[in-house]
C-alpha atoms as a PDB file:
ATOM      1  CA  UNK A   1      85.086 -26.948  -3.158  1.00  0.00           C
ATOM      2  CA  UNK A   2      81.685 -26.411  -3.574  1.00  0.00           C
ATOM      3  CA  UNK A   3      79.290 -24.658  -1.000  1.00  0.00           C
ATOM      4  CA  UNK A   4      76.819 -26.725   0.664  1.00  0.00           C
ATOM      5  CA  UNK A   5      72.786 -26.857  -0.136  1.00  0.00           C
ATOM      6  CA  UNK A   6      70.834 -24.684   2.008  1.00  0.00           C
ATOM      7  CA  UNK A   7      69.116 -26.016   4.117  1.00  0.00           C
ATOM      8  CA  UNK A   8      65.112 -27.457   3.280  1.00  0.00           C
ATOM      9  CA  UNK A   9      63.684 -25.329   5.995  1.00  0.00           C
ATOM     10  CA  UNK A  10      65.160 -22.073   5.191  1.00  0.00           C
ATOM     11  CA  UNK A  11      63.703 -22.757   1.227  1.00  0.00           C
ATOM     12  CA  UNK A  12      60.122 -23.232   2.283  1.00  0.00           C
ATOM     13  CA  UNK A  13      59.169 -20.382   3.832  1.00  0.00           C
ATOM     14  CA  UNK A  14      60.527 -18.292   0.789  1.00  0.00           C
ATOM     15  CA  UNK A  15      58.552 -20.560  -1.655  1.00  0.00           C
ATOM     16  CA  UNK A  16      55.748 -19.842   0.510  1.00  0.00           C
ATOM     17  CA  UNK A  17      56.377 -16.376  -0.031  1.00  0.00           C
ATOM     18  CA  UNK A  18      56.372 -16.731  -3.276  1.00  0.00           C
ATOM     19  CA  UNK A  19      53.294 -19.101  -4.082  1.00  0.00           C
ATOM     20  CA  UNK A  20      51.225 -16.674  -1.905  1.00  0.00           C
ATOM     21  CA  UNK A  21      52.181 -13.466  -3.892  1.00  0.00           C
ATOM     22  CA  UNK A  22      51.279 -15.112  -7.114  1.00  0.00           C
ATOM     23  CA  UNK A  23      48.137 -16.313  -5.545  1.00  0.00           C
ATOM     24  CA  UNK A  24      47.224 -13.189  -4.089  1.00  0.00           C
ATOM     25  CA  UNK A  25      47.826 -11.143  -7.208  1.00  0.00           C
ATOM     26  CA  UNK A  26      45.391 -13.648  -9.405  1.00  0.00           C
ATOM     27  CA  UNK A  27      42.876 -12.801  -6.997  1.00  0.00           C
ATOM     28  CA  UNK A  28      43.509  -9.053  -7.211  1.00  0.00           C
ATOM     29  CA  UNK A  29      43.124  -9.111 -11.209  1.00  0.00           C
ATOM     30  CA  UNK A  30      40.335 -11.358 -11.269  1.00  0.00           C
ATOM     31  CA  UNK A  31      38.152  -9.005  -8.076  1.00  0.00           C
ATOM     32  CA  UNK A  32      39.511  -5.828  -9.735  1.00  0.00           C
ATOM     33  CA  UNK A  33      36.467  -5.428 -12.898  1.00  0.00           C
ATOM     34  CA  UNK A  34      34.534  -7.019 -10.119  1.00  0.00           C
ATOM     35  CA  UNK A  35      35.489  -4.635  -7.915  1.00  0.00           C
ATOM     36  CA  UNK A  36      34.806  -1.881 -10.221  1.00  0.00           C
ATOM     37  CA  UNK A  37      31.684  -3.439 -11.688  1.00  0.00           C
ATOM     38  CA  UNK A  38      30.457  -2.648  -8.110  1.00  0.00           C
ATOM     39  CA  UNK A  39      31.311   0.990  -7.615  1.00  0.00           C
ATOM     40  CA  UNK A  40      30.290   2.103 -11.077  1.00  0.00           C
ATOM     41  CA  UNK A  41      26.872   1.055 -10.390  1.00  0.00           C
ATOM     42  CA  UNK A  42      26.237   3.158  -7.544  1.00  0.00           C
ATOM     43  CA  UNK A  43      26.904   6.076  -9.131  1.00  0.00           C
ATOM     44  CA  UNK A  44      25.367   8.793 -11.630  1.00  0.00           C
ATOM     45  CA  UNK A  45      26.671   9.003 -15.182  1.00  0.00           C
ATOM     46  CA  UNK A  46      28.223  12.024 -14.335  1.00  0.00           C
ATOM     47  CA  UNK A  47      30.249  10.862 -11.644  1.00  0.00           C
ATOM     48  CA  UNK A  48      30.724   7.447 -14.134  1.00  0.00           C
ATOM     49  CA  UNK A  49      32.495   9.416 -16.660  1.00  0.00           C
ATOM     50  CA  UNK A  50      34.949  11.226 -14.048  1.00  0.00           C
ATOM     51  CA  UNK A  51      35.285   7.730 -12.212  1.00  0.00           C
ATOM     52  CA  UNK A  52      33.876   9.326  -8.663  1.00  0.00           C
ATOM     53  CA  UNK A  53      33.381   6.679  -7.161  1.00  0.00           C
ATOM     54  CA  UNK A  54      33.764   7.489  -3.482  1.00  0.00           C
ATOM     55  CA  UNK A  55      31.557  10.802  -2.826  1.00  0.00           C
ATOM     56  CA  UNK A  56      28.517   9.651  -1.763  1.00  0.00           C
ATOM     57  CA  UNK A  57      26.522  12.872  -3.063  1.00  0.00           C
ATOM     58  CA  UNK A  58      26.903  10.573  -6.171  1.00  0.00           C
ATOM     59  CA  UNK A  59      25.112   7.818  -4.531  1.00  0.00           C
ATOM     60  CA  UNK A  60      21.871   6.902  -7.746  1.00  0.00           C
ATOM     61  CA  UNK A  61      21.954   3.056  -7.078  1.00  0.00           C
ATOM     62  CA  UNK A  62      18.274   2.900  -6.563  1.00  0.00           C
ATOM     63  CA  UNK A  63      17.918   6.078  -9.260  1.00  0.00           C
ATOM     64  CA  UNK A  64      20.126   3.949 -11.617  1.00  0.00           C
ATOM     65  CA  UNK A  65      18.373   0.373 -11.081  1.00  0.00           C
ATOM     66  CA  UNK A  66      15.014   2.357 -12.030  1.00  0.00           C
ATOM     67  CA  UNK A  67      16.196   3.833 -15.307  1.00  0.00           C
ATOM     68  CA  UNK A  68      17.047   0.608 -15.983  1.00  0.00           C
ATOM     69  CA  UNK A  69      13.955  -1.381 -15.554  1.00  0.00           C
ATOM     70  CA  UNK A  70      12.071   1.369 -17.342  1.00  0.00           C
ATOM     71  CA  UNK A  71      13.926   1.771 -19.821  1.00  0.00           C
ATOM     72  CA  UNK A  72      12.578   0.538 -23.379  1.00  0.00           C
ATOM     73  CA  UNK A  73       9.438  -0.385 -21.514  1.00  0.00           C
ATOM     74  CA  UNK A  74      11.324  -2.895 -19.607  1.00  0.00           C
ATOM     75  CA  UNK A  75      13.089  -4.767 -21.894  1.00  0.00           C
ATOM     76  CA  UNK A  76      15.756  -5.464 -19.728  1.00  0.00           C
ATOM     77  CA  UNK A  77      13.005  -7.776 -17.811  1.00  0.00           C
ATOM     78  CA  UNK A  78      12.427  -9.306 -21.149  1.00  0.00           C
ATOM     79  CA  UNK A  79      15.965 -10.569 -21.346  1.00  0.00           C
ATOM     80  CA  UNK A  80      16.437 -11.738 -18.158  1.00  0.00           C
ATOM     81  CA  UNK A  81      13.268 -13.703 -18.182  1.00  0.00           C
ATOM     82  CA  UNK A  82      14.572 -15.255 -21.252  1.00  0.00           C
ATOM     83  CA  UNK A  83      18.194 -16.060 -19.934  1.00  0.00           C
ATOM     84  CA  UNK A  84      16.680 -17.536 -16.854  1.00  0.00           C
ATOM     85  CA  UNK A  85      14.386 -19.883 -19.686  1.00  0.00           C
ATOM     86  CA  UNK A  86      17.610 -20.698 -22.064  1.00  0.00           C
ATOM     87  CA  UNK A  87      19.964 -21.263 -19.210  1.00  0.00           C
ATOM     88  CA  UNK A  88      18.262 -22.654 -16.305  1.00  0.00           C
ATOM     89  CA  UNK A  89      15.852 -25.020 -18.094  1.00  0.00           C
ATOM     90  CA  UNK A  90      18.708 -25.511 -20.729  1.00  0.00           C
ATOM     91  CA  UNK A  91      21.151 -26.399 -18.468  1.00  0.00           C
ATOM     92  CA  UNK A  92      18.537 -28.477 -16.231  1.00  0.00           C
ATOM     93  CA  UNK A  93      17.669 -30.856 -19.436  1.00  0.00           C
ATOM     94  CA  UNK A  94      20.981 -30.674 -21.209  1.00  0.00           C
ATOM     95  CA  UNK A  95      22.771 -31.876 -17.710  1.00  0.00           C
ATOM     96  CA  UNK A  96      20.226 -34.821 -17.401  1.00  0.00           C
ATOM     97  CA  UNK A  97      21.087 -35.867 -21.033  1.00  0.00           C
ATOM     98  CA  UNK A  98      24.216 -35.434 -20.744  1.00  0.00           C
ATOM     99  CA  UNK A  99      24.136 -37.898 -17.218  1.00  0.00           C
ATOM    100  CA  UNK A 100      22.046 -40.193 -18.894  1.00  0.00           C
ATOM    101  CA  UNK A 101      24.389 -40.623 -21.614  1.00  0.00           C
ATOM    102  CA  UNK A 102      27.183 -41.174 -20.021  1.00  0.00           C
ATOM    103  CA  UNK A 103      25.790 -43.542 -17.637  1.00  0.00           C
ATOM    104  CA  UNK A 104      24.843 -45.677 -20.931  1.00  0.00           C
ATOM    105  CA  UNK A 105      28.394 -45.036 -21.970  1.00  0.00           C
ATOM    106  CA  UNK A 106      30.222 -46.328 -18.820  1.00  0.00           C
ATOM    107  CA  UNK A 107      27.405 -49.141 -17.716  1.00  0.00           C
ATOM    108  CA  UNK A 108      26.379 -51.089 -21.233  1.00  0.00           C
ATOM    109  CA  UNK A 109      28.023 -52.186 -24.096  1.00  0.00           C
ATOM    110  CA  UNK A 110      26.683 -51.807 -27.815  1.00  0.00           C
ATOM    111  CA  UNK A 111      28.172 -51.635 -30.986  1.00  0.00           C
ATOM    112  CA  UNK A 112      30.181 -49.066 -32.006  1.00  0.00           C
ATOM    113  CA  UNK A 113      30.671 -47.353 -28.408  1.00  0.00           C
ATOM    114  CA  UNK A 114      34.312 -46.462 -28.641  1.00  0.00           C
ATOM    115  CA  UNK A 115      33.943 -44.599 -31.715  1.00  0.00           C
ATOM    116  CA  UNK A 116      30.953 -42.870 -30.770  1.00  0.00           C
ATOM    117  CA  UNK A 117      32.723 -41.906 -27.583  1.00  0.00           C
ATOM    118  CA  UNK A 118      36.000 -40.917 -29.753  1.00  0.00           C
ATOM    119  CA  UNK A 119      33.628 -38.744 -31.493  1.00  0.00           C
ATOM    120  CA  UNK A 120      32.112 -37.069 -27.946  1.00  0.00           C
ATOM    121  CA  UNK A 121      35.647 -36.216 -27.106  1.00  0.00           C
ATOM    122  CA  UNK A 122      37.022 -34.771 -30.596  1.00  0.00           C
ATOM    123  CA  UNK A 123      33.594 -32.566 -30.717  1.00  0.00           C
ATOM    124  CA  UNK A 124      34.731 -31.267 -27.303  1.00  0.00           C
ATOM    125  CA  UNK A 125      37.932 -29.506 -29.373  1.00  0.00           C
ATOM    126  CA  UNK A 126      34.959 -28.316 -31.699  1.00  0.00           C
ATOM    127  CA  UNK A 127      34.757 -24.079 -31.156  1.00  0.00           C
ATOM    128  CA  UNK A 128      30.748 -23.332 -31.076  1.00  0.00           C
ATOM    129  CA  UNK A 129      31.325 -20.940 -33.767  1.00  0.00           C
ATOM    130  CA  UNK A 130      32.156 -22.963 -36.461  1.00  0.00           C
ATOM    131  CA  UNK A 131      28.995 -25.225 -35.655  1.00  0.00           C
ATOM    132  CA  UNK A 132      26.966 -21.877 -35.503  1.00  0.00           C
ATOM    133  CA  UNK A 133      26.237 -20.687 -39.045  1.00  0.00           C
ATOM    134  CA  UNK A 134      25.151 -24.674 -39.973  1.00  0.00           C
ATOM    135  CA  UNK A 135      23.092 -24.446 -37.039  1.00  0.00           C
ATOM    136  CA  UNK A 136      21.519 -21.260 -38.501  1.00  0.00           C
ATOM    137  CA  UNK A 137      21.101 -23.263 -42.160  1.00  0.00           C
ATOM    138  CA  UNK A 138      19.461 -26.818 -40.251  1.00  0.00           C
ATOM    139  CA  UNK A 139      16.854 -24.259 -38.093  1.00  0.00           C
ATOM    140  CA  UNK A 140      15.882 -22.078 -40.855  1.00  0.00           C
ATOM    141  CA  UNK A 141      14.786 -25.199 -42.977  1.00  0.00           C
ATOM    142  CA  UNK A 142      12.907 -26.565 -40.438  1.00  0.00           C
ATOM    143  CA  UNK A 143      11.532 -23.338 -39.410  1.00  0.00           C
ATOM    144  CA  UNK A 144      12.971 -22.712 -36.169  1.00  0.00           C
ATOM    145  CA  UNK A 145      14.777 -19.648 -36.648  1.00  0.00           C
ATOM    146  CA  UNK A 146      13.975 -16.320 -34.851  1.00  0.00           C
ATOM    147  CA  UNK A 147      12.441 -18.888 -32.198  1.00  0.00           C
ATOM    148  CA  UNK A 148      12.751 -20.101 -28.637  1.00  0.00           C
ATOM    149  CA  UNK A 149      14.100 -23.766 -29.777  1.00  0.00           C
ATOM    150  CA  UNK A 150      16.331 -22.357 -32.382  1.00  0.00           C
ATOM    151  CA  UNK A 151      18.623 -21.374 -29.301  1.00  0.00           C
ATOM    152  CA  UNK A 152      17.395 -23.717 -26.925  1.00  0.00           C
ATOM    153  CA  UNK A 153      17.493 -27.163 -28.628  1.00  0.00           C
ATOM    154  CA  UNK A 154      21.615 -26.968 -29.516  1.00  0.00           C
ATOM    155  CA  UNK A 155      22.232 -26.222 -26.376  1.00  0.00           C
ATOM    156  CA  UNK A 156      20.804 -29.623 -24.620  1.00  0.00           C
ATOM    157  CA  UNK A 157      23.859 -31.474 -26.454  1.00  0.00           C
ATOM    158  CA  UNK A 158      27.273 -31.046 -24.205  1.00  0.00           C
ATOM    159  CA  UNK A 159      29.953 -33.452 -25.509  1.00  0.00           C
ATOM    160  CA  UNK A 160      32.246 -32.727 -22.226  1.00  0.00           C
ATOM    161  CA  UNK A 161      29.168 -33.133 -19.897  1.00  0.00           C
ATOM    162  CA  UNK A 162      28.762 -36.547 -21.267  1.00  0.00           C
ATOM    163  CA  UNK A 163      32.420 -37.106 -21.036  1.00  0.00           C
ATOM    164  CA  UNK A 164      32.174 -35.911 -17.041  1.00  0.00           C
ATOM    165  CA  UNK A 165      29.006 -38.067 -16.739  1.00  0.00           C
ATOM    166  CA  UNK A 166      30.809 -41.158 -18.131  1.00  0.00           C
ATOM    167  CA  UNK A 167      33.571 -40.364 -15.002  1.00  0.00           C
ATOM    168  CA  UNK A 168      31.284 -39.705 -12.556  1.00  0.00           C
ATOM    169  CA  UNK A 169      29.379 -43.027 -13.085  1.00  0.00           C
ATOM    170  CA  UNK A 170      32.611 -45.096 -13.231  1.00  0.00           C
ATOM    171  CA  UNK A 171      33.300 -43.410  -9.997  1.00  0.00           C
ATOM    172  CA  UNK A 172      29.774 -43.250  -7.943  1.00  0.00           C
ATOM    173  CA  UNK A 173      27.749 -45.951  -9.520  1.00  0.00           C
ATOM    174  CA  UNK A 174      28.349 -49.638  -8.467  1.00  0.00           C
ATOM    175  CA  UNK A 175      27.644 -52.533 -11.253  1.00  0.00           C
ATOM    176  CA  UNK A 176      27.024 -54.668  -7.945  1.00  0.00           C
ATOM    177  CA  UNK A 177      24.007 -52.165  -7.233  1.00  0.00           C
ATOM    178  CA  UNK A 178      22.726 -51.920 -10.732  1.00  0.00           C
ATOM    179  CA  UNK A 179      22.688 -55.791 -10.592  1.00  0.00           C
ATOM    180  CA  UNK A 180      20.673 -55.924  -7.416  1.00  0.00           C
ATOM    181  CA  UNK A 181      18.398 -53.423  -9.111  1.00  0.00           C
ATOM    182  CA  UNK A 182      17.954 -55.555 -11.906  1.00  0.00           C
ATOM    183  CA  UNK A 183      17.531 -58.751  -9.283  1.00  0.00           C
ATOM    184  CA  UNK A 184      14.576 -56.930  -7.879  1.00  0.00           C
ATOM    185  CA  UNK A 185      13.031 -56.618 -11.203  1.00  0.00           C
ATOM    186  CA  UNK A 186      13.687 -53.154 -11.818  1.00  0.00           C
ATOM    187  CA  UNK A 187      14.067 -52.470 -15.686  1.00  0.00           C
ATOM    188  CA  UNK A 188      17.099 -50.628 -16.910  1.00  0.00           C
ATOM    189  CA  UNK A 189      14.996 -47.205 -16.860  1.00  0.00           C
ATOM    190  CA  UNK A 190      13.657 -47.289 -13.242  1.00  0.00           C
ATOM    191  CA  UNK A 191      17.667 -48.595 -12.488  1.00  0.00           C
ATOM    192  CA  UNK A 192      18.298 -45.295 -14.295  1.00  0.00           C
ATOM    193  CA  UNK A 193      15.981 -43.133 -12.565  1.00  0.00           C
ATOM    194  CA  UNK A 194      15.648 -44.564  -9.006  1.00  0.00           C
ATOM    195  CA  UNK A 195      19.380 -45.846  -8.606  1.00  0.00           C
ATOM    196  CA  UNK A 196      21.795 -44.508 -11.226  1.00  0.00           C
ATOM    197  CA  UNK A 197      20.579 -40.764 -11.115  1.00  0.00           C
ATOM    198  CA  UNK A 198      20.091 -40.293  -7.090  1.00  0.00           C
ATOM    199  CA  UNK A 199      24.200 -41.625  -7.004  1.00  0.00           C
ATOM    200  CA  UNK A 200      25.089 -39.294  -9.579  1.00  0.00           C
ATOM    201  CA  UNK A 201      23.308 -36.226  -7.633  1.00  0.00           C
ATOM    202  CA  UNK A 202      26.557 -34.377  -7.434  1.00  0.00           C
ATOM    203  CA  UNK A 203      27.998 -35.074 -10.857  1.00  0.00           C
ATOM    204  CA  UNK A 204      24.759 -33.634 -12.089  1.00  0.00           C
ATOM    205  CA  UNK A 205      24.890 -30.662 -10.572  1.00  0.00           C
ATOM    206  CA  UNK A 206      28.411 -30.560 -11.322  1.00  0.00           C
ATOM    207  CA  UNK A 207      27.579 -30.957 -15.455  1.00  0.00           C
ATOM    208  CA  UNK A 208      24.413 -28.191 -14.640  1.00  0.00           C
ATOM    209  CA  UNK A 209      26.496 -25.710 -13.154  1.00  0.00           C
ATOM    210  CA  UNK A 210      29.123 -25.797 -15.592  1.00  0.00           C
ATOM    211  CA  UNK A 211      26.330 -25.264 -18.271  1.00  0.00           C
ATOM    212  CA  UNK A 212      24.599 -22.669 -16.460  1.00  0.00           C
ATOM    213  CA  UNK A 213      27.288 -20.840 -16.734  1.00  0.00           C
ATOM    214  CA  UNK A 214      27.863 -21.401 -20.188  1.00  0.00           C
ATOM    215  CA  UNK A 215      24.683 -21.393 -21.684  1.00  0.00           C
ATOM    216  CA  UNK A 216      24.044 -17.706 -19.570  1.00  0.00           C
ATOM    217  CA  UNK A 217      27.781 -15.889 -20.990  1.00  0.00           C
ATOM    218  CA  UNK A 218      26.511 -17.302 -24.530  1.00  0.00           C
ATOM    219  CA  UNK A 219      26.791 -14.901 -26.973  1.00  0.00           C
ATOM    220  CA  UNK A 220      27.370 -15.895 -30.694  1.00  0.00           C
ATOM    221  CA  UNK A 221      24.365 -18.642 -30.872  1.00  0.00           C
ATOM    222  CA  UNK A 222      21.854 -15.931 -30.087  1.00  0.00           C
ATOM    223  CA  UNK A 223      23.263 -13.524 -32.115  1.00  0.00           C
ATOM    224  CA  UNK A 224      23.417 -15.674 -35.053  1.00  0.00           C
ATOM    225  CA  UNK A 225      19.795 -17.083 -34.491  1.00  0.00           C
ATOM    226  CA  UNK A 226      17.863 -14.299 -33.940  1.00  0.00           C
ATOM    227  CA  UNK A 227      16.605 -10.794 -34.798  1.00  0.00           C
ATOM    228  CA  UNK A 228      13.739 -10.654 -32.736  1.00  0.00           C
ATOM    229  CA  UNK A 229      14.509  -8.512 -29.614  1.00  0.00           C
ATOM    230  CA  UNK A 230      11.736  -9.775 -27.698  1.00  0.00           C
ATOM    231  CA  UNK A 231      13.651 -13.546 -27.644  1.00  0.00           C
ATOM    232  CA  UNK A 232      17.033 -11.465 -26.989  1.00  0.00           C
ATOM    233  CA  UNK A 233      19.006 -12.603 -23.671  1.00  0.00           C
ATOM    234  CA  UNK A 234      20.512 -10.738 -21.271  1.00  0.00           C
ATOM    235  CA  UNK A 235      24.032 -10.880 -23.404  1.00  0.00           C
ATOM    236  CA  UNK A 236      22.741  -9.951 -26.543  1.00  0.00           C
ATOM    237  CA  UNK A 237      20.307  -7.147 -25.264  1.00  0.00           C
ATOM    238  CA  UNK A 238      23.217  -5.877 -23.273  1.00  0.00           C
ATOM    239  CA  UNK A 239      25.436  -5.865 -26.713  1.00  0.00           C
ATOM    240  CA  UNK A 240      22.321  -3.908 -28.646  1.00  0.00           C
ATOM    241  CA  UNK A 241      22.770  -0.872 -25.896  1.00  0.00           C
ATOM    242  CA  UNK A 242      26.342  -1.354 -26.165  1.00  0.00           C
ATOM    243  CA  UNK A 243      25.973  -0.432 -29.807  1.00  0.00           C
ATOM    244  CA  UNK A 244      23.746   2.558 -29.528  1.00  0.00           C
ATOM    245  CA  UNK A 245      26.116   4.335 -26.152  1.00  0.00           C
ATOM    246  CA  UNK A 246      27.912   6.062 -28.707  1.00  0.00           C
ATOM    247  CA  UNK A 247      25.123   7.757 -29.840  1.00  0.00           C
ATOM    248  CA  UNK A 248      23.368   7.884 -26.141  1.00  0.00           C
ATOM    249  CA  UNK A 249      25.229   8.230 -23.495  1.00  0.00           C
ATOM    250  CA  UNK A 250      22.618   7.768 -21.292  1.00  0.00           C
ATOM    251  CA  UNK A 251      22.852   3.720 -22.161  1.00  0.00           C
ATOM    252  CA  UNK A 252      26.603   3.503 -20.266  1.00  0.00           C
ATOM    253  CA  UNK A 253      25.120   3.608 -16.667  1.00  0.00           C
ATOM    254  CA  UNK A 254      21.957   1.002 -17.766  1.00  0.00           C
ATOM    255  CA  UNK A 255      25.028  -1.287 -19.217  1.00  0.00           C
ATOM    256  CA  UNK A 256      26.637  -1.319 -15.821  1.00  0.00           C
ATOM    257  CA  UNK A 257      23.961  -2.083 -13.450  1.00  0.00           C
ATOM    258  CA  UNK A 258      22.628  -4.113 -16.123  1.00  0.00           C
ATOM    259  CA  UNK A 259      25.559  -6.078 -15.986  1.00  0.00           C
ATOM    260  CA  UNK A 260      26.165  -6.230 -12.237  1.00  0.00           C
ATOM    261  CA  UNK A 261      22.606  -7.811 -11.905  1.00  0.00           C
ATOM    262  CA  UNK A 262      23.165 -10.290 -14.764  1.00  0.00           C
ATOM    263  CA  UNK A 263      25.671 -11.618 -12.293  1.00  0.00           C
ATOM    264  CA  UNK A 264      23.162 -12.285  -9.086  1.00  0.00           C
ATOM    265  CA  UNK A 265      22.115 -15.889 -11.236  1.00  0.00           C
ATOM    266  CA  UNK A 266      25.346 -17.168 -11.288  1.00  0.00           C
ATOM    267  CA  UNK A 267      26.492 -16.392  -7.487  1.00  0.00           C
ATOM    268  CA  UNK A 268      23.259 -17.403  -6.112  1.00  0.00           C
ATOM    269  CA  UNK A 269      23.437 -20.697  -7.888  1.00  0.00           C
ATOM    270  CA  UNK A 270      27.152 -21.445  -7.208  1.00  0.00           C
ATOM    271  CA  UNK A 271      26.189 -20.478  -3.232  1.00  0.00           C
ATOM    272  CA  UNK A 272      23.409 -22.932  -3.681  1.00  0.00           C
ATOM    273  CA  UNK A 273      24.692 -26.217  -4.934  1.00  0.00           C
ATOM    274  CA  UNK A 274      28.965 -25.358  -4.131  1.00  0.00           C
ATOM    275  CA  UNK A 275      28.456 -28.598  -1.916  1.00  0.00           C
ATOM    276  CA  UNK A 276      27.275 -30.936  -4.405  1.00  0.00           C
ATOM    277  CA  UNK A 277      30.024 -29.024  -6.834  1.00  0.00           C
ATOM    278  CA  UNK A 278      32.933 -29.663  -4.851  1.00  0.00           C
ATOM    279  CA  UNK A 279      32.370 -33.052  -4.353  1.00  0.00           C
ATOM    280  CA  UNK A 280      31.541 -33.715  -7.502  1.00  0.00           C
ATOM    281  CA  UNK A 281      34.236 -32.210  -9.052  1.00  0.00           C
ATOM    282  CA  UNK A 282      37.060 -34.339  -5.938  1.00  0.00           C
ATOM    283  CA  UNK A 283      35.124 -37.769  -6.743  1.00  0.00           C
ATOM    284  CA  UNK A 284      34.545 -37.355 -10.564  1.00  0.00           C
ATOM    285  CA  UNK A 285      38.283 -36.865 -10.843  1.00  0.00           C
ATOM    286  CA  UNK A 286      39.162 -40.626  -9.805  1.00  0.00           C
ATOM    287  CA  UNK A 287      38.236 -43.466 -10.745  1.00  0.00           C
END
């Protein structure tokens, strides 16, 4: 004879239990580097290298954020100006093309649109670096390498922005309010523009925050494109003092509070525009 089931009530709260451990230890792993990130910074190299985190006689966080500014007559400046150019005016373009285009996607119909759009979606699978040594080849014919544009211009192009776009017009963007658009004489630009893009507000700053993000961790393009360290960003100038720590050991400390900072972008925008993120991403998601 077989026992019976236990009973629902009595499962739950283990599975609670349960879901809330694993949840709570993803959140320790992912704070821990944060975590540590943090304390390192506040400290001397000394007390970096014996991981003394806690005695505040080690306290150089304004000592440490000094040496890091001045250091290489400020080219730590340099890159950050430049990763605030290549990812916020990057991302700010690229996100508007990639709305626009998937607007066009989801509101006309032309010739050859579902194998364009096949070809959107299998470039998503696409890893940037295979794409970035012919990227090197096209910009150095025209030119463009060791440039601004040679890292700015492929990064306007986001096959899974326009893929979002395409859902978030489906999903916020009325034909029956295009049509009354077009009623009132508007042309299918000013429909665009005055309609189409003000409904798509949040799925815009959904697309720019995702490439923000990306466009600011990228690391291979610039490396690949140029040599120049003036044009360096805040991930490749990092990875140049990264190389010469072994040598100087002075570099460690600037890498950490150089990389603590690099993180103040991010967080700021995320705090700025989480509204328009979080709907975006709930309303995008259904059709």
């Amino acid at each position: 004879m077989t026992s019976p089931a236990a009973p629902l009530s009595s499962v739950r709260p283990y599975g609670r239990i349960v879901v809330n451990a694993v949840v709570g230890l993803s959140v320790l792993y992912t704070l821990l580097p944060l975590v540590w990130l943090l304390l390192a910074s506040t400290v001397d190299s000394e007390a970096l290298f014996a991981s003394d985190f806690f005695d505040l006689s080690n306290f150089a966080l304004v000592d440490n954020v000094r040496a890091l500014l001045a250091q290489d007559d400020g080219a730590y400046l340099t890159w950050y100006r430049n990763s605030l150019l290549y990812a916020v005016g990057g991302a700010a373009v690229g996100a508007l093309i990639s709305t626009a285009a998937g607007y066009v996607f989801d509101k006309f119909e032309f010739t050859g649109k579902r194998p364009l759009f096949a070809l959107i979606l299998i470039s998503v699978m696409v890893p940037a670096t295979v794409i970035a040594l012919p990227l090197y080849l096209l910009a150095s014919d025209l030119g463009l390498a060791n440039t601004v544009w040679s890292v700015l211009i492929p990064l306007l192009f986001n096959p899974f922005g326009v893929y979002l776009a395409r859902m978030f017009s489906a999903s916020y963007v009325p034909d029956e309010v295009l049509e009354a658009a077009r009623v009132d004489g508007a042309n299918e630009l000013r429909s665009f523009f005055s309609v189409g893009l003000r409904m798509l507000a949040p799925g815009y700053v959904t697309i720019f925050l995702f490439q923000l993000t990306a466009i600011w961790n990228n690391f291979f393009l610039p490396l690949v494109m140029l040599n120049d360290t003036e044009l360096y960003p805040l991930s490749l100038g990092l990875y140049s003092w990264n190389s010469t720590a072994p040598i100087n050991p002075d570099y460690y400390p600037l890498m950490v509070i150089g990389s603590l900072l690099a993180l103040l972008p991010l967080v700021v925008a995320f705090l700025l525009l989480q509204r328009f993120w979080r709907s975006g991403l709930t309303a995008g998601s259904v059709k």
